[in-house]
N, C-alpha and C. Protein backbone atom coordinates (compact mmCIF):
# COMPACT_ATOMS: atom_id res chain seq x y z
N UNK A 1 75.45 -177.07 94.02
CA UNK A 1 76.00 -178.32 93.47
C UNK A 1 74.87 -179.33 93.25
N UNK A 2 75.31 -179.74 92.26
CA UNK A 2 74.07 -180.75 91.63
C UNK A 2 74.10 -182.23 92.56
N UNK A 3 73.04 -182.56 92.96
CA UNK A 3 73.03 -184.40 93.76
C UNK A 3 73.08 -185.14 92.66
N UNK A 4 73.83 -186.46 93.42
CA UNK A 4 74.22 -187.53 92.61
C UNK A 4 72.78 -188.00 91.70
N UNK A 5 71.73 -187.94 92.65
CA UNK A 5 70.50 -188.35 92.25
C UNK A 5 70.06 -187.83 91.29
N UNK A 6 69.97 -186.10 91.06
CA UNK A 6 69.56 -185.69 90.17
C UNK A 6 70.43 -185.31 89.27
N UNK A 7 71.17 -185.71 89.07
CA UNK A 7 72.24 -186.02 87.46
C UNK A 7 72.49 -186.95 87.02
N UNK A 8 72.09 -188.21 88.24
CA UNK A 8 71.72 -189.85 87.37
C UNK A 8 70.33 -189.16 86.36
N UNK A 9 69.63 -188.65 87.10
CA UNK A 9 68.46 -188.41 86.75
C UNK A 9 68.14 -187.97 84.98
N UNK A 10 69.17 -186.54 85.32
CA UNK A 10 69.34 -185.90 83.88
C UNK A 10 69.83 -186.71 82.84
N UNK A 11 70.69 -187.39 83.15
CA UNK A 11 71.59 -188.49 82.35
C UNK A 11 70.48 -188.96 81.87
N UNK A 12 69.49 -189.95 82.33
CA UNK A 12 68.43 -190.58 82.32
C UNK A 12 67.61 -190.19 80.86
N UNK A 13 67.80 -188.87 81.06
CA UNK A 13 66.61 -188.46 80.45
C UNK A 13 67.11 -187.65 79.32
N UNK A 14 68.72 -187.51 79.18
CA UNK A 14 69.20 -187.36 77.96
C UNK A 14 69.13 -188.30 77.59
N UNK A 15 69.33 -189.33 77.45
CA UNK A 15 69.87 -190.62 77.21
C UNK A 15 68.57 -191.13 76.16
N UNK A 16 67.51 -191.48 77.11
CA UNK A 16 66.00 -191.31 76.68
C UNK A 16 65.48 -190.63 75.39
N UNK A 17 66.08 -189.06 75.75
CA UNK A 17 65.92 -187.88 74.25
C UNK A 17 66.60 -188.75 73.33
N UNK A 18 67.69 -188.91 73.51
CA UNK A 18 68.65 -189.36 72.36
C UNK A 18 68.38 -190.39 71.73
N UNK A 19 67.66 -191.71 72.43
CA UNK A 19 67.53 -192.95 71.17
C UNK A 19 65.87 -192.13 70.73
N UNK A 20 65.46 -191.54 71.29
CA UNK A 20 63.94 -190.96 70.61
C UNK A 20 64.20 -189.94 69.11
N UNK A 21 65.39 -189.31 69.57
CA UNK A 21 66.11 -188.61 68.79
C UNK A 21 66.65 -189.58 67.45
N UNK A 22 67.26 -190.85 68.00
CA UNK A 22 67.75 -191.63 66.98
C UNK A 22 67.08 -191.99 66.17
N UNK A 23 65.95 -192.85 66.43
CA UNK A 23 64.70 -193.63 66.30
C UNK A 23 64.13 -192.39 64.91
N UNK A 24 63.80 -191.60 65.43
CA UNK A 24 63.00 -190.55 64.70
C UNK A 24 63.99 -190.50 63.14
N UNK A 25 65.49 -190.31 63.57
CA UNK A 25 66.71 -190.10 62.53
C UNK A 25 66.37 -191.32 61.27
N UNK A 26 66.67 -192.36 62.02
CA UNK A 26 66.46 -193.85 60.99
C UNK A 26 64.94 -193.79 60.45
N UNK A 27 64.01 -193.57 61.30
CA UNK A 27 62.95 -193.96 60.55
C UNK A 27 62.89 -192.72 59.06
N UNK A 28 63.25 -191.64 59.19
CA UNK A 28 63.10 -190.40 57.93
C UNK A 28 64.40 -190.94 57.08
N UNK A 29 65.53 -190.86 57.56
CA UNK A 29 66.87 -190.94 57.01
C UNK A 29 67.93 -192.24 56.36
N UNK A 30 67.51 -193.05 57.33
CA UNK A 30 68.33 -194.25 57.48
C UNK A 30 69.01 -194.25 58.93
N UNK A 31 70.06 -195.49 58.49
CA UNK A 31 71.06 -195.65 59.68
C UNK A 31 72.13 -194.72 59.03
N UNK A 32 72.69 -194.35 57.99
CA UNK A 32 73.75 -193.55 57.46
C UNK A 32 73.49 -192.25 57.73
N UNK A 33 72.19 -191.43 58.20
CA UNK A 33 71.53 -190.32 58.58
C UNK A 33 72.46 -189.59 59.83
N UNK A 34 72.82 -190.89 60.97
CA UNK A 34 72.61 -190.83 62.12
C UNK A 34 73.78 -190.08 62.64
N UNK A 35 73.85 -189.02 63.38
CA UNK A 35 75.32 -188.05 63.24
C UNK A 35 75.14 -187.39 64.87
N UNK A 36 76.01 -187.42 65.18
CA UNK A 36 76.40 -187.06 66.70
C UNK A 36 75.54 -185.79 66.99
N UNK A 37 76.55 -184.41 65.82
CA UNK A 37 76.19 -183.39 65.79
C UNK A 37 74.59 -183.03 65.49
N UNK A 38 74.40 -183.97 64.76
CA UNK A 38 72.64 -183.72 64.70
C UNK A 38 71.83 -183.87 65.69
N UNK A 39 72.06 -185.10 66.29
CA UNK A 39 71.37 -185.37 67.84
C UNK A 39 71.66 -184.32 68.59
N UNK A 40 72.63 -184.09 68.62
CA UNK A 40 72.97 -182.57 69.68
C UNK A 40 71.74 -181.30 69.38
N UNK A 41 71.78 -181.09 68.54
CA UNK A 41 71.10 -180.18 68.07
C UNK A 41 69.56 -180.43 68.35
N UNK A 42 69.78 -181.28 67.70
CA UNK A 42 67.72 -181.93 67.59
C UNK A 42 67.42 -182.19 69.49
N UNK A 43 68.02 -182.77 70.36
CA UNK A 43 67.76 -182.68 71.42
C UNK A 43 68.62 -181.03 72.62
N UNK A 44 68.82 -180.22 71.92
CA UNK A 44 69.32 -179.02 72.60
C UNK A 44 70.43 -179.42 73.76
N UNK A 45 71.27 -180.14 73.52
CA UNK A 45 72.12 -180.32 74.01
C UNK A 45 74.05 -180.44 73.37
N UNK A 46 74.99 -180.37 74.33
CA UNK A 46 76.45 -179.81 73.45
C UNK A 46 76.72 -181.68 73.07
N UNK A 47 77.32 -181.78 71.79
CA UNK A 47 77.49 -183.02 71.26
C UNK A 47 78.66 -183.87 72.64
N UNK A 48 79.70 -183.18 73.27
CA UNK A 48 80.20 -183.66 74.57
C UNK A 48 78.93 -184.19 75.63
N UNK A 49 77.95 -183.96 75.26
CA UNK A 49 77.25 -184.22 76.73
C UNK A 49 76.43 -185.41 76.02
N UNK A 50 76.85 -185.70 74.64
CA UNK A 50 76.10 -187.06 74.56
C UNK A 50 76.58 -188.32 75.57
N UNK A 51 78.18 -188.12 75.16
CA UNK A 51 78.96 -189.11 75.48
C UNK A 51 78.88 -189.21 76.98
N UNK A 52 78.29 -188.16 77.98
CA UNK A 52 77.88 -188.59 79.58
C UNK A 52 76.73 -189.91 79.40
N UNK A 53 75.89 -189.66 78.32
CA UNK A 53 74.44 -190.14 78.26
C UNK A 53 74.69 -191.99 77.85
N UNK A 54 75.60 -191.91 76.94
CA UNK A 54 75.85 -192.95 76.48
C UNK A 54 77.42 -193.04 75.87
N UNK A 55 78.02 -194.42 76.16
CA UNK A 55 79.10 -194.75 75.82
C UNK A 55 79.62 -194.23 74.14
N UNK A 56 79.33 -194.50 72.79
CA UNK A 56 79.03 -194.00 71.70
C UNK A 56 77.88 -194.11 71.19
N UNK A 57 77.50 -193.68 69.78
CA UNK A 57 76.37 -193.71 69.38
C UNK A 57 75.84 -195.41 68.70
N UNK A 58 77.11 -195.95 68.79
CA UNK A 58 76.57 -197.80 68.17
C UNK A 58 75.10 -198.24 69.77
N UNK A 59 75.56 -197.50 70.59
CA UNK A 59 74.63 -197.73 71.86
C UNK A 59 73.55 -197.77 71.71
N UNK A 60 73.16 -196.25 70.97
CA UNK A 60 72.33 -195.64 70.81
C UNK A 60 71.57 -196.27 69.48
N UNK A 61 72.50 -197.08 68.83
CA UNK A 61 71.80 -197.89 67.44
C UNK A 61 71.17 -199.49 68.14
N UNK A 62 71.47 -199.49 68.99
CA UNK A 62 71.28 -200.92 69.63
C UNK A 62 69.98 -200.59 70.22
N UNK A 63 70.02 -199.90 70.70
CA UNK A 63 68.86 -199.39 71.56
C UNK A 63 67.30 -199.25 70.45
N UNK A 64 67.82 -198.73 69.54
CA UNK A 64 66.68 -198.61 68.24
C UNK A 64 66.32 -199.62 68.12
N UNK A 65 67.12 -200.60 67.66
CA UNK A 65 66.60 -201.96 66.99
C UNK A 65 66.96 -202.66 67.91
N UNK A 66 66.42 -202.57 69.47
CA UNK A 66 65.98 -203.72 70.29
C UNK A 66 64.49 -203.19 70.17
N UNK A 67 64.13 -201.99 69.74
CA UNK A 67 63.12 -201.13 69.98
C UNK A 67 62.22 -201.92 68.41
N UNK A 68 63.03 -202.06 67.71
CA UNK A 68 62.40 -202.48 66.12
C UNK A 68 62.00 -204.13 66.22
N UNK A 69 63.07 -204.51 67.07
CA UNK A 69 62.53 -206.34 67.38
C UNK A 69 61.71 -206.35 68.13
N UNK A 70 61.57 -205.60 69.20
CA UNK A 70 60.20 -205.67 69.87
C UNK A 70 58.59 -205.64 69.07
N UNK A 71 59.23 -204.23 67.80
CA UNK A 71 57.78 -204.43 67.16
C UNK A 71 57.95 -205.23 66.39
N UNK A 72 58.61 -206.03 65.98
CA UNK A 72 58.34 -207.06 64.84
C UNK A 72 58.18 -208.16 65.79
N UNK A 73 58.52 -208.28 66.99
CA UNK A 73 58.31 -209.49 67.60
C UNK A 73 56.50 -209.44 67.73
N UNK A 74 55.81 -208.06 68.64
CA UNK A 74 54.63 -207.53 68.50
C UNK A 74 53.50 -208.35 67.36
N UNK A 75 54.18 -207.91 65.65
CA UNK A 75 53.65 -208.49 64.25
C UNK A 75 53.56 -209.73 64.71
N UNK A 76 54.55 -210.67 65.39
CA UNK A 76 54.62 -211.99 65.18
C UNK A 76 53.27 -212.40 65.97
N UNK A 77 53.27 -212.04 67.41
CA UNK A 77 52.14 -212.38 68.04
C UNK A 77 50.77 -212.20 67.27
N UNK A 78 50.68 -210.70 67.02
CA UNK A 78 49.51 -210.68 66.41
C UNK A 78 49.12 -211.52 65.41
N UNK A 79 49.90 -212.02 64.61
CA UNK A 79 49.60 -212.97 64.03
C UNK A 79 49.34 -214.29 64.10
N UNK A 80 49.72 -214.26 65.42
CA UNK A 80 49.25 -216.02 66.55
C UNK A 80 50.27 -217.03 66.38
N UNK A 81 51.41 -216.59 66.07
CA UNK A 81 52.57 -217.04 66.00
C UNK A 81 53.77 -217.69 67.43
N UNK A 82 52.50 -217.37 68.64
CA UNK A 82 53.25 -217.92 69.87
C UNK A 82 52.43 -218.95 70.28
N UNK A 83 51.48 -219.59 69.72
CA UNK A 83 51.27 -220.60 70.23
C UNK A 83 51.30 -221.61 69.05
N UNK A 84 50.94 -222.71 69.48
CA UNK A 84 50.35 -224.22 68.51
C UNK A 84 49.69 -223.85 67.43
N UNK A 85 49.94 -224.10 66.14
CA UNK A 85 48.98 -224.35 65.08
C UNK A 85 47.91 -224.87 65.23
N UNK A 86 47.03 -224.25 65.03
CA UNK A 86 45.70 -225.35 65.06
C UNK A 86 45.18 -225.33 63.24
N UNK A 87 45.47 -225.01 62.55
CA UNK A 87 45.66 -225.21 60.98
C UNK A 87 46.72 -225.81 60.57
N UNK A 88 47.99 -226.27 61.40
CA UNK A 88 48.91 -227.14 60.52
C UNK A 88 50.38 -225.87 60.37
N UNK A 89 51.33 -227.14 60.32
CA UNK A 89 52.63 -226.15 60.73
C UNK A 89 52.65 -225.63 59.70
N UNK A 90 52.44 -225.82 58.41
CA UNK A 90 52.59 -224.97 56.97
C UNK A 90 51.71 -223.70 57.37
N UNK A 91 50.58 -223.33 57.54
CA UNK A 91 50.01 -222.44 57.82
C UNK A 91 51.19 -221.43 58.45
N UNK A 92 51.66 -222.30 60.09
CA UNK A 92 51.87 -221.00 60.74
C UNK A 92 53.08 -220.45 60.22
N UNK A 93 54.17 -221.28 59.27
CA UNK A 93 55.04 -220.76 58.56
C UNK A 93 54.86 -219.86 57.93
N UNK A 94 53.90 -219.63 57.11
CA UNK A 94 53.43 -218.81 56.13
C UNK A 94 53.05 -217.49 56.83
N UNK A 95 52.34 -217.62 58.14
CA UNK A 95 51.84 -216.42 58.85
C UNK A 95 52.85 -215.83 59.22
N UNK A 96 54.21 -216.56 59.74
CA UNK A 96 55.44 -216.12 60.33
C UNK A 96 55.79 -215.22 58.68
N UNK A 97 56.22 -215.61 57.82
CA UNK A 97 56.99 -215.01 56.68
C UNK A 97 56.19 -214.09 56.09
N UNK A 98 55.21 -214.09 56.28
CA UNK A 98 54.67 -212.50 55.78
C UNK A 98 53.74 -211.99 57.02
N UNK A 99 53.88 -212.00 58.28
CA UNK A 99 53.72 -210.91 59.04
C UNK A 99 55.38 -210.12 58.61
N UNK A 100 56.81 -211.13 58.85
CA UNK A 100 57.96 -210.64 58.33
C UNK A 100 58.23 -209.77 57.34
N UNK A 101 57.20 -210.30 56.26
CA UNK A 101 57.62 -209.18 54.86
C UNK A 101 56.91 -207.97 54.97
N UNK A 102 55.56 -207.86 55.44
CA UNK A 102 55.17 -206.81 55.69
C UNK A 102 55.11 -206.04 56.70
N UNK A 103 55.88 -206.50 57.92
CA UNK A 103 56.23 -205.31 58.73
C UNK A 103 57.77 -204.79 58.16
N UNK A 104 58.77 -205.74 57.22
CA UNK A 104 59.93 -205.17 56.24
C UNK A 104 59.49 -203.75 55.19
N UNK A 105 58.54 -204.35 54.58
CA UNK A 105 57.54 -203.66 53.44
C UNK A 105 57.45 -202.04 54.77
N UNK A 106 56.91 -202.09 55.73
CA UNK A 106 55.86 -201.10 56.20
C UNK A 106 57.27 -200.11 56.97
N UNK A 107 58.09 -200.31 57.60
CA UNK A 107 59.16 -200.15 58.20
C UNK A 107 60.64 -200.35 57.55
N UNK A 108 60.96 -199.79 56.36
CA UNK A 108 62.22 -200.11 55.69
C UNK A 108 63.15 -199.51 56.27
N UNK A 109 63.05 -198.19 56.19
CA UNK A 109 64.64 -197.91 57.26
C UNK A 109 64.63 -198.60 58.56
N UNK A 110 64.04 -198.50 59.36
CA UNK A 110 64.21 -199.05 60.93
C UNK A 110 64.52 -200.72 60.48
N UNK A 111 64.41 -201.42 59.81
CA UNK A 111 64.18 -202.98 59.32
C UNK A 111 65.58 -202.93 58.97
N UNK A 112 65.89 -201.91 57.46
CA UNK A 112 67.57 -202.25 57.74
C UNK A 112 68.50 -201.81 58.53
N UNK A 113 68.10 -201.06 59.17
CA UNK A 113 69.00 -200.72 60.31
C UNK A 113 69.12 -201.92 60.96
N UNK A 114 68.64 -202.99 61.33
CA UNK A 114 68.56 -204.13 62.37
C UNK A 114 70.55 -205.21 61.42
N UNK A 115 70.10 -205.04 59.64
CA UNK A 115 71.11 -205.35 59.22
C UNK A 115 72.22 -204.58 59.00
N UNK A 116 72.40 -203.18 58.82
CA UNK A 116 73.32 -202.54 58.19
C UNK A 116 74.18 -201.94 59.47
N UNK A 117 73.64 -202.28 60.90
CA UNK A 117 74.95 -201.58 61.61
C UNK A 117 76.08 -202.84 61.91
N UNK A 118 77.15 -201.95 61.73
CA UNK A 118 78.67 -203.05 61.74
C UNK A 118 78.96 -201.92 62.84
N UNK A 119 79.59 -203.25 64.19
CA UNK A 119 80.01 -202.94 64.93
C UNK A 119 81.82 -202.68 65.11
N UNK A 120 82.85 -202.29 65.43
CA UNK A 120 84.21 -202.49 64.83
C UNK A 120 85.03 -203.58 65.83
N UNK A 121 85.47 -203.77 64.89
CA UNK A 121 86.36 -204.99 65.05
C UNK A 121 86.60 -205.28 66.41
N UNK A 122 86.68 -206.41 67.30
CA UNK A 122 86.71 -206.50 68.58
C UNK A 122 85.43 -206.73 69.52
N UNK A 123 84.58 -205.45 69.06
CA UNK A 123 83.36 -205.37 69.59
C UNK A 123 82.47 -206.42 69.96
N UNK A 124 81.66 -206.61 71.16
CA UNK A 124 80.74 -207.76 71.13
C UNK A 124 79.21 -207.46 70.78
N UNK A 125 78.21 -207.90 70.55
CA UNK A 125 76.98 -207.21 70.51
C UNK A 125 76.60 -207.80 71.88
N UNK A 126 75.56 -206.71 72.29
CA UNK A 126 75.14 -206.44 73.93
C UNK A 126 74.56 -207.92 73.68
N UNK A 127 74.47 -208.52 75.20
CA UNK A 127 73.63 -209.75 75.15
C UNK A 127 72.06 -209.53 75.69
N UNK A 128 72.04 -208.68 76.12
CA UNK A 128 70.40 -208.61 76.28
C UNK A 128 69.90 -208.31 74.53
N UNK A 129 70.80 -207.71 73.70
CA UNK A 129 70.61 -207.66 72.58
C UNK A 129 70.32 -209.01 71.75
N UNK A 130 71.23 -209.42 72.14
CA UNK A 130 71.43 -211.12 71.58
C UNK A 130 70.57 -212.11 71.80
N UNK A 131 69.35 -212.16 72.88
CA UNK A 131 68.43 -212.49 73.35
C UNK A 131 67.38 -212.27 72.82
N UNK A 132 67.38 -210.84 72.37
CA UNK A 132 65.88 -210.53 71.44
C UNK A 132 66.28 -210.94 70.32
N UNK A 133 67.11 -211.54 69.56
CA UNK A 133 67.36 -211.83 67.85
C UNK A 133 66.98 -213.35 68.50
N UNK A 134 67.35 -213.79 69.21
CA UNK A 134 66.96 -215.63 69.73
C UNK A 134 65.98 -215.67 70.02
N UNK A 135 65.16 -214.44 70.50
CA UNK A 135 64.11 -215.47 70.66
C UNK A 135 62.92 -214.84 69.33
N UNK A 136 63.31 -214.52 68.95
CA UNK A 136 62.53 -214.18 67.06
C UNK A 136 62.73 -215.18 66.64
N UNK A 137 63.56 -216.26 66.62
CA UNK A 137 64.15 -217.10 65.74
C UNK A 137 63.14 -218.10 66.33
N UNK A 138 63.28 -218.21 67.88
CA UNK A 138 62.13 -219.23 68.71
C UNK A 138 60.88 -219.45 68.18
N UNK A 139 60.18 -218.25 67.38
CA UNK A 139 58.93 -218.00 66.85
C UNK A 139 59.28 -219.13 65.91
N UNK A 140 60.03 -219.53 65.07
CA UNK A 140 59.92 -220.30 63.96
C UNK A 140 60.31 -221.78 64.51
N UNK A 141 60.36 -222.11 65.53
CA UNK A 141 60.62 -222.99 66.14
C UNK A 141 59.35 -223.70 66.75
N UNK A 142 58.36 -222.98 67.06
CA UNK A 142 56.81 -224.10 67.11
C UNK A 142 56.22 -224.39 66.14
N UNK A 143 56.66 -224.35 64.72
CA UNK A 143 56.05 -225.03 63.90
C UNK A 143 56.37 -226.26 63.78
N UNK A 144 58.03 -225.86 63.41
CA UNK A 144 59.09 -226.94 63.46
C UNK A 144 58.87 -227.73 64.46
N UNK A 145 59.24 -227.74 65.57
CA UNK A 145 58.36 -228.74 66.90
C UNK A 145 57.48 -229.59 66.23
N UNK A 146 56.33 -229.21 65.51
CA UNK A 146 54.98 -229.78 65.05
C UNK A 146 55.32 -230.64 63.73
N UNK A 147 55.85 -230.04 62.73
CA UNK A 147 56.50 -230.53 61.76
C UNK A 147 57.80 -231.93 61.44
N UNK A 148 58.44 -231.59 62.58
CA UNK A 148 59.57 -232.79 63.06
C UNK A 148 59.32 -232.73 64.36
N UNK A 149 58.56 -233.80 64.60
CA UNK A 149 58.86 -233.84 66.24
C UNK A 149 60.72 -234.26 66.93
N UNK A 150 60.75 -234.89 65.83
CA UNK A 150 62.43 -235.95 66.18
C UNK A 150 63.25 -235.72 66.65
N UNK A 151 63.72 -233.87 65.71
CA UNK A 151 64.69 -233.62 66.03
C UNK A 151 65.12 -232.97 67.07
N UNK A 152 66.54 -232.99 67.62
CA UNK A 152 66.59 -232.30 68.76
C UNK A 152 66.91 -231.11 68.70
N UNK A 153 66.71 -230.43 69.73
CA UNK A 153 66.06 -229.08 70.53
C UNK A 153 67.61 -228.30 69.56
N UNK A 154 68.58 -228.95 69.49
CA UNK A 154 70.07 -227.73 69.05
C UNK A 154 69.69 -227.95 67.09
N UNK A 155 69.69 -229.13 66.71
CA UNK A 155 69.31 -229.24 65.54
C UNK A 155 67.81 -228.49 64.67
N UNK A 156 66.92 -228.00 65.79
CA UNK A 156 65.62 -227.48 65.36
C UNK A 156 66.21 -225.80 65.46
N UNK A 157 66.66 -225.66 66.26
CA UNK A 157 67.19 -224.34 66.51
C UNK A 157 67.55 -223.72 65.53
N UNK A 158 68.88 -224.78 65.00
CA UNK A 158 70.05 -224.34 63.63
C UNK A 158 68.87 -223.78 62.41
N UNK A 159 67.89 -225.19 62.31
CA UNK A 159 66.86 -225.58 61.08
C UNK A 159 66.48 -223.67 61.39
N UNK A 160 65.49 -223.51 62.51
CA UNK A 160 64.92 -222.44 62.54
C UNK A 160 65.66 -221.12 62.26
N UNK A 161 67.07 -220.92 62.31
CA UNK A 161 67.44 -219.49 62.01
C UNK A 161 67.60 -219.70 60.56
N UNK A 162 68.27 -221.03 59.81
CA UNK A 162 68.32 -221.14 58.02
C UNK A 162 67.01 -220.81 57.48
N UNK A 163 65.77 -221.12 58.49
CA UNK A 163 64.74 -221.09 57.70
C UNK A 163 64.17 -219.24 57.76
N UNK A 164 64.85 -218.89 58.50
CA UNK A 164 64.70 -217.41 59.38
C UNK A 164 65.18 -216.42 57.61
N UNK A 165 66.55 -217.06 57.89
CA UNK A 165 67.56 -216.51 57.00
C UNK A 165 66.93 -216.29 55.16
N UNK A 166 66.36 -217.41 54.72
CA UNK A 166 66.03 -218.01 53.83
C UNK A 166 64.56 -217.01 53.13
N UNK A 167 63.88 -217.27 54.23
CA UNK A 167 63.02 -215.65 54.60
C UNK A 167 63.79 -214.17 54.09
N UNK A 168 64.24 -213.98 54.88
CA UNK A 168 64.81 -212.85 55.33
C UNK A 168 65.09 -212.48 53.40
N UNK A 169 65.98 -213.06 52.87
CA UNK A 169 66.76 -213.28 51.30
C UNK A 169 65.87 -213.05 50.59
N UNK A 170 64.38 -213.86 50.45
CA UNK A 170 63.88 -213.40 49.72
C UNK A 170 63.40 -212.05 49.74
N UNK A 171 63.05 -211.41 50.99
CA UNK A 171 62.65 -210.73 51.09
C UNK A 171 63.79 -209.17 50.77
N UNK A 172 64.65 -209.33 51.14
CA UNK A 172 65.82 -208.29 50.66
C UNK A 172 65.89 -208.49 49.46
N UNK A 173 65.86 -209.55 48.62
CA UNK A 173 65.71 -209.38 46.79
C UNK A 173 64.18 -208.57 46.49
N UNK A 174 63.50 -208.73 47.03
CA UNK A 174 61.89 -208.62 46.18
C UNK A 174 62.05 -206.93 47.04
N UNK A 175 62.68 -206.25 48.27
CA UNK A 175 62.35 -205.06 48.28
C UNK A 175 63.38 -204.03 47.98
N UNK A 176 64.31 -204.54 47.31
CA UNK A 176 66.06 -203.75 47.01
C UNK A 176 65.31 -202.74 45.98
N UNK A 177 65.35 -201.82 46.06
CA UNK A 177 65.12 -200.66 44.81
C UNK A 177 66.17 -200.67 43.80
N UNK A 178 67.82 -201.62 44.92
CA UNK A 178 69.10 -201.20 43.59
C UNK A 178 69.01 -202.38 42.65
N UNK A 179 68.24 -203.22 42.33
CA UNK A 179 67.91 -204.32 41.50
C UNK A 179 67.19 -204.31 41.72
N UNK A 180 65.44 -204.91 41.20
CA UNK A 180 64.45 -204.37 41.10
C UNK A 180 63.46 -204.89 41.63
N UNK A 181 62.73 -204.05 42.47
CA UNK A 181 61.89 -204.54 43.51
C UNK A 181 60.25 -204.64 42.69
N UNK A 182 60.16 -205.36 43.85
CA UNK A 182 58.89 -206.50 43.21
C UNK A 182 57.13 -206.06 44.21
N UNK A 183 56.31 -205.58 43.64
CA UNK A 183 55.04 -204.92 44.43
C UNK A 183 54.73 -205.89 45.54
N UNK A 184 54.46 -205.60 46.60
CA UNK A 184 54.07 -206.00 47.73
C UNK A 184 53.15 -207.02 47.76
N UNK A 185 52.10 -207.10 46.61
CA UNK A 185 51.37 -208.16 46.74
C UNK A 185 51.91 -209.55 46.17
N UNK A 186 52.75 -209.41 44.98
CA UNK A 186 53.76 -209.91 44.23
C UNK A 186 54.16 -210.91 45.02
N UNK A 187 55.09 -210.01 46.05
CA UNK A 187 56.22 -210.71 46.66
C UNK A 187 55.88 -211.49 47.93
N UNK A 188 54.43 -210.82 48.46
CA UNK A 188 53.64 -212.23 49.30
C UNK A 188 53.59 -213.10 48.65
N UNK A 189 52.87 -213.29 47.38
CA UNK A 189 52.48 -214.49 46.73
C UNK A 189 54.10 -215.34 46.54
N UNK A 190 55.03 -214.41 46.35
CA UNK A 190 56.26 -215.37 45.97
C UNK A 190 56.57 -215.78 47.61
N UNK A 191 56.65 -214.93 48.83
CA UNK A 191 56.78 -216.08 49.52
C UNK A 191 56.43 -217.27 49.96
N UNK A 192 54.86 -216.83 50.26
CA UNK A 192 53.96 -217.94 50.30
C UNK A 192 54.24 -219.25 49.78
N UNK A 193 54.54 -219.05 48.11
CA UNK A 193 54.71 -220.21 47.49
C UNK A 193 55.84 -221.14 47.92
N UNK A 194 57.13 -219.62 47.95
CA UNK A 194 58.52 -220.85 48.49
C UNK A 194 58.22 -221.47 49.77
N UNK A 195 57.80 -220.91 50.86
CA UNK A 195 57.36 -221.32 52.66
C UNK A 195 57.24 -222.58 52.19
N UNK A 196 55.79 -222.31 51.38
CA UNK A 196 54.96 -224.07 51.52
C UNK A 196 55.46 -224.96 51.27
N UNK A 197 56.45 -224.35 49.85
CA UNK A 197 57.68 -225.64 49.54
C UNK A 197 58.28 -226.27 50.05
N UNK A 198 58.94 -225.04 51.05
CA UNK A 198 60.45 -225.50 52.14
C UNK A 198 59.73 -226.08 53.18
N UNK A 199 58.11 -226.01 53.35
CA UNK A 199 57.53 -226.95 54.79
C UNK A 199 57.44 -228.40 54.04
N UNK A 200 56.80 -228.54 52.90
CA UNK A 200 56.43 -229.38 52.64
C UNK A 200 57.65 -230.28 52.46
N UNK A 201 59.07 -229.92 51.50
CA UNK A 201 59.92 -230.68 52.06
C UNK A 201 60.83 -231.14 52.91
N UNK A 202 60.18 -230.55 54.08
CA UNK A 202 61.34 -230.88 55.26
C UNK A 202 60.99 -232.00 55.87
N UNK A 203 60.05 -232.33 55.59
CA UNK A 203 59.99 -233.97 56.58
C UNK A 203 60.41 -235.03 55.74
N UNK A 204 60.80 -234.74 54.22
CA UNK A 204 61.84 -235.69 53.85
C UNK A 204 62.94 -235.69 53.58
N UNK A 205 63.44 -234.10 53.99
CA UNK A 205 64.96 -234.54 54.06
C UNK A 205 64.90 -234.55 55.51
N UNK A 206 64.77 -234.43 56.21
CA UNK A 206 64.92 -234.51 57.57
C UNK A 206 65.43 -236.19 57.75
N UNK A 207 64.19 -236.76 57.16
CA UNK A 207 64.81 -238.54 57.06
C UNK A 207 65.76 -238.77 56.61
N UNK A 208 66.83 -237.86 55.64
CA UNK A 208 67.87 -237.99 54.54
C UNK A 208 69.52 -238.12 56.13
């Protein structure tokens, strides 16, 4: 008879196979790729013994893209995006929105996977989940700090996910293949240009 210990254990380490298993699925396939029966297979195990490993496979999609915000959170740092501007909050805007486009650009399936899973009706998203999308958003929030000192901490917040969002839009128009995507160097230059815009006018509507 098997110990409790060593079948937490196994669990463990199916569990483990399986988002490695997933991970691998989205990055070749997509998120529409992603199939019970395939994981079974690809990790040598019966598709019943997923469900010991993990509750369903939306688990197992969560698990990816806490795995995908980590590396895009990663891009953000490297790009010096956790501390103070010392060039000016327009700068670090700009560094924020295209470390964004080009880890989108470099990583397209795993990137939309972060948008395209729908959870069903009822469902909550995990909150340790919910924590890594907040504090991505935080990244756009020390510029803003620098830019408006004024406003307060719930109002800079809101500012920072519209400005997140706003990002995000252009960037799903300029890389959609189903309407027509725009070359990579292209579509830096087009963000660049809008960023500087949307920095440059926020300290007067902010007064509005």
């Amino acid at each position: 008879m098997i110990s409790p210990t060593k079948a937490a254990s196994r669990r463990a380490k199916l569990k483990a196979d399986l988002i490695n298993a997933a991970e691998r699925t989205i990055e070749r396939e997509g998120l529409r790729a992603l199939r019970a029966r395939d994981l079974a297979t690809e990790v040598g195990c019966a598709v019943g013994a997923i469900y010991n490993a993990v509750a369903d496979l939306d688990e197992l999609i969560f698990a990816v893209n806490a795995r995908t915000l980590a590396a895009l959170e990663r891009s953000f740092t490297a790009a010096g995006a956790d501390r103070q501007p010392a060039d000016g909050a327009t700068a670090q805007f700009v560094r924020l929105a295209l470390a964004y486009t080009d880890f989108a650009a470099a990583n397209g399936p795993r990137w939309r996977a972060l948008f395209g899973h729908q959870l069903p009706a009822g469902r909550e998203i995990p909150a340790p989940y919910m924590a890594d999308q907040l504090r991505l958003f935080s990244y756009v929030e020390v510029p803003l700090q620098t830019l408006l000192p004024a406003i307060t901490p719930k109002r800079r917040t809101l500012l920072a996910r519209s400005l997140f969002s706003a990002v995000h839009g252009i960037v799903v128009l300029g890389l959609e293949e189903k309407l027509q995507s725009i070359p990579l160097p292209v579509l830096r230059e087009q963000v660049t240009f809008l960023v500087k815009a949307m920095a440059k006018g926020l300290p007067q509507a902010a007064e509005k």
